[in-house]
PDB file of N, CA and C in Angstrom:
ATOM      1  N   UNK A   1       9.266  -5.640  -0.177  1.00  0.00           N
ATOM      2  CA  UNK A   1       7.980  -6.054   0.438  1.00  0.00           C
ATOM      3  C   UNK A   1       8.208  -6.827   1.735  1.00  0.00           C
ATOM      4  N   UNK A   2       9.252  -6.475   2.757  1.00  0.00           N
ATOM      5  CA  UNK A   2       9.571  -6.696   4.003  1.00  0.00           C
ATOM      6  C   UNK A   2       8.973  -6.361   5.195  1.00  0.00           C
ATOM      7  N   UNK A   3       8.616  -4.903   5.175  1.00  0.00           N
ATOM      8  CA  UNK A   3       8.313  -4.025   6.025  1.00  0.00           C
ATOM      9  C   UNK A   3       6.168  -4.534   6.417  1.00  0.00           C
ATOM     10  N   UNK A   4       5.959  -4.801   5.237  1.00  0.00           N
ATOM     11  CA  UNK A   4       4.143  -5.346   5.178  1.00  0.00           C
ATOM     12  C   UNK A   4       4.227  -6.493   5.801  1.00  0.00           C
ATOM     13  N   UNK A   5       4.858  -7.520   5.722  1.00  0.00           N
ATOM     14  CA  UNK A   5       4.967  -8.451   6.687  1.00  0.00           C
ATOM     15  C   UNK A   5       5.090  -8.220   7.592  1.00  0.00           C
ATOM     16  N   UNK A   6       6.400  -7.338   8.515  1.00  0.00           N
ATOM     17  CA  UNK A   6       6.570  -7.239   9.627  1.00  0.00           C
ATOM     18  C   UNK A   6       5.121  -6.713  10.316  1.00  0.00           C
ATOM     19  N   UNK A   7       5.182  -5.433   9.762  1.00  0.00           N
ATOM     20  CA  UNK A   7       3.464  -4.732  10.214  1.00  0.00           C
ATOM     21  C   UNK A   7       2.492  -5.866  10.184  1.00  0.00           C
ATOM     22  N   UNK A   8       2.651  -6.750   9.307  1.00  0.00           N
ATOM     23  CA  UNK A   8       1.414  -7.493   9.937  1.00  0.00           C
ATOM     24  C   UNK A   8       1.088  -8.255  11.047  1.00  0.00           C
ATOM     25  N   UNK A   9       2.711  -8.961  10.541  1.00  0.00           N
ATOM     26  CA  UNK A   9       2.700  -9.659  12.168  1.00  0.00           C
ATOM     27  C   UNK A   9       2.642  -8.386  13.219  1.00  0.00           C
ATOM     28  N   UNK A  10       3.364  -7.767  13.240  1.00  0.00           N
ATOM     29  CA  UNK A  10       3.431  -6.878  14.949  1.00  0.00           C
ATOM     30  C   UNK A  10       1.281  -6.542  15.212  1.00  0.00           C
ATOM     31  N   UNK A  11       0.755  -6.462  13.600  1.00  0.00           N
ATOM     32  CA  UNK A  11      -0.282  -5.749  14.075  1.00  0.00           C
ATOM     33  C   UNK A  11      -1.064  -6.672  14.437  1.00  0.00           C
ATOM     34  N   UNK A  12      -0.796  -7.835  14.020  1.00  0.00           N
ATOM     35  CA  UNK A  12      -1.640  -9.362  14.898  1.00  0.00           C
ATOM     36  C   UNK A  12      -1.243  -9.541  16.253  1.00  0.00           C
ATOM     37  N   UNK A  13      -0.357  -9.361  16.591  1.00  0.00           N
ATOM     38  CA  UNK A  13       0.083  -9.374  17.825  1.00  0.00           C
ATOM     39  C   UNK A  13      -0.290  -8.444  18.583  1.00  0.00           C
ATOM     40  N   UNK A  14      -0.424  -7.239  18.560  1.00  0.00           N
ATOM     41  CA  UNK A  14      -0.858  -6.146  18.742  1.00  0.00           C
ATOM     42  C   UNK A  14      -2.591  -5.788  18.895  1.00  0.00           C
ATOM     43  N   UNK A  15      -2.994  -6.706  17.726  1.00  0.00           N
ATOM     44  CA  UNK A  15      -4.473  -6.651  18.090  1.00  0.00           C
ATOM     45  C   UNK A  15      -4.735  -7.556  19.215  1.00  0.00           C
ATOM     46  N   UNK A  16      -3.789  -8.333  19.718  1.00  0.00           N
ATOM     47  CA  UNK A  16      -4.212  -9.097  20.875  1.00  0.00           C
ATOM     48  C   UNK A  16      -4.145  -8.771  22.155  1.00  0.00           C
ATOM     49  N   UNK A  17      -2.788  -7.827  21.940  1.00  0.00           N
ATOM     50  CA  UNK A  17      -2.699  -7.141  23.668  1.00  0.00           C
ATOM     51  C   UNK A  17      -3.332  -5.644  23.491  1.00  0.00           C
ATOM     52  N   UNK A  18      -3.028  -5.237  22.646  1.00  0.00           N
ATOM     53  CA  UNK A  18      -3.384  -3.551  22.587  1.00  0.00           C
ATOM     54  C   UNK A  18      -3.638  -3.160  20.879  1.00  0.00           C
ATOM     55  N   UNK A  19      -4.866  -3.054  20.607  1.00  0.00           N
ATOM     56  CA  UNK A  19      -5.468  -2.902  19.312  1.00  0.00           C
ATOM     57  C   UNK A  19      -4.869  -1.492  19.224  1.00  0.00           C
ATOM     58  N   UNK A  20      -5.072  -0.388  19.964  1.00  0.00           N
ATOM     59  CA  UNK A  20      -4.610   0.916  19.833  1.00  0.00           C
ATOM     60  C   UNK A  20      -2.894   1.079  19.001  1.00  0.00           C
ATOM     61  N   UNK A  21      -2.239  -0.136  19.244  1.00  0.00           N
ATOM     62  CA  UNK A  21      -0.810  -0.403  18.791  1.00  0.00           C
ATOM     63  C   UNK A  21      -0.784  -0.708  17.672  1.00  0.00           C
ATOM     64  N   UNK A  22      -1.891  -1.483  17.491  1.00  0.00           N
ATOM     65  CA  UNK A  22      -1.697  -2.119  15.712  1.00  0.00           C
ATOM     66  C   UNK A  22      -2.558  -0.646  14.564  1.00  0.00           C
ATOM     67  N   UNK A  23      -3.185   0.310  15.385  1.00  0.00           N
ATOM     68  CA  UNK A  23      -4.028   1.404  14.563  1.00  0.00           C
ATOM     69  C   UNK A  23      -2.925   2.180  14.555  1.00  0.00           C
ATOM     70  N   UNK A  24      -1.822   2.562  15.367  1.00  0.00           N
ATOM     71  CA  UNK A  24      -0.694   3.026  15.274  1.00  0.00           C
ATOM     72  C   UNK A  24       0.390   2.977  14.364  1.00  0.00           C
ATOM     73  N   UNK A  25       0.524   1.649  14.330  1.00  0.00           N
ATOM     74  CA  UNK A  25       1.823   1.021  13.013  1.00  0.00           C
ATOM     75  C   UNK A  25       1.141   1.138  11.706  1.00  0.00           C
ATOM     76  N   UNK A  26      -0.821   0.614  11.818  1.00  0.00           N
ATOM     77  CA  UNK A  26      -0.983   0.824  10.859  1.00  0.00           C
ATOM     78  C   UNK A  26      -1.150   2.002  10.337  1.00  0.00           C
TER      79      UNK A  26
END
């Protein structure tokens, strides 16, 4: 259960500069 963390963070981060990035990973 490593990988759900990472995705989350990147996709918080991601919703901040480029939402299209975090609909991607997710």
């Amino acid at each position: 259960p490593s990988p759900m963390v990472t995705i989350k963070l990147v996709s918080s981060a991601g919703w901040l500069g480029s939402r299209e990035e975090s609909v991607e990973v997710a």
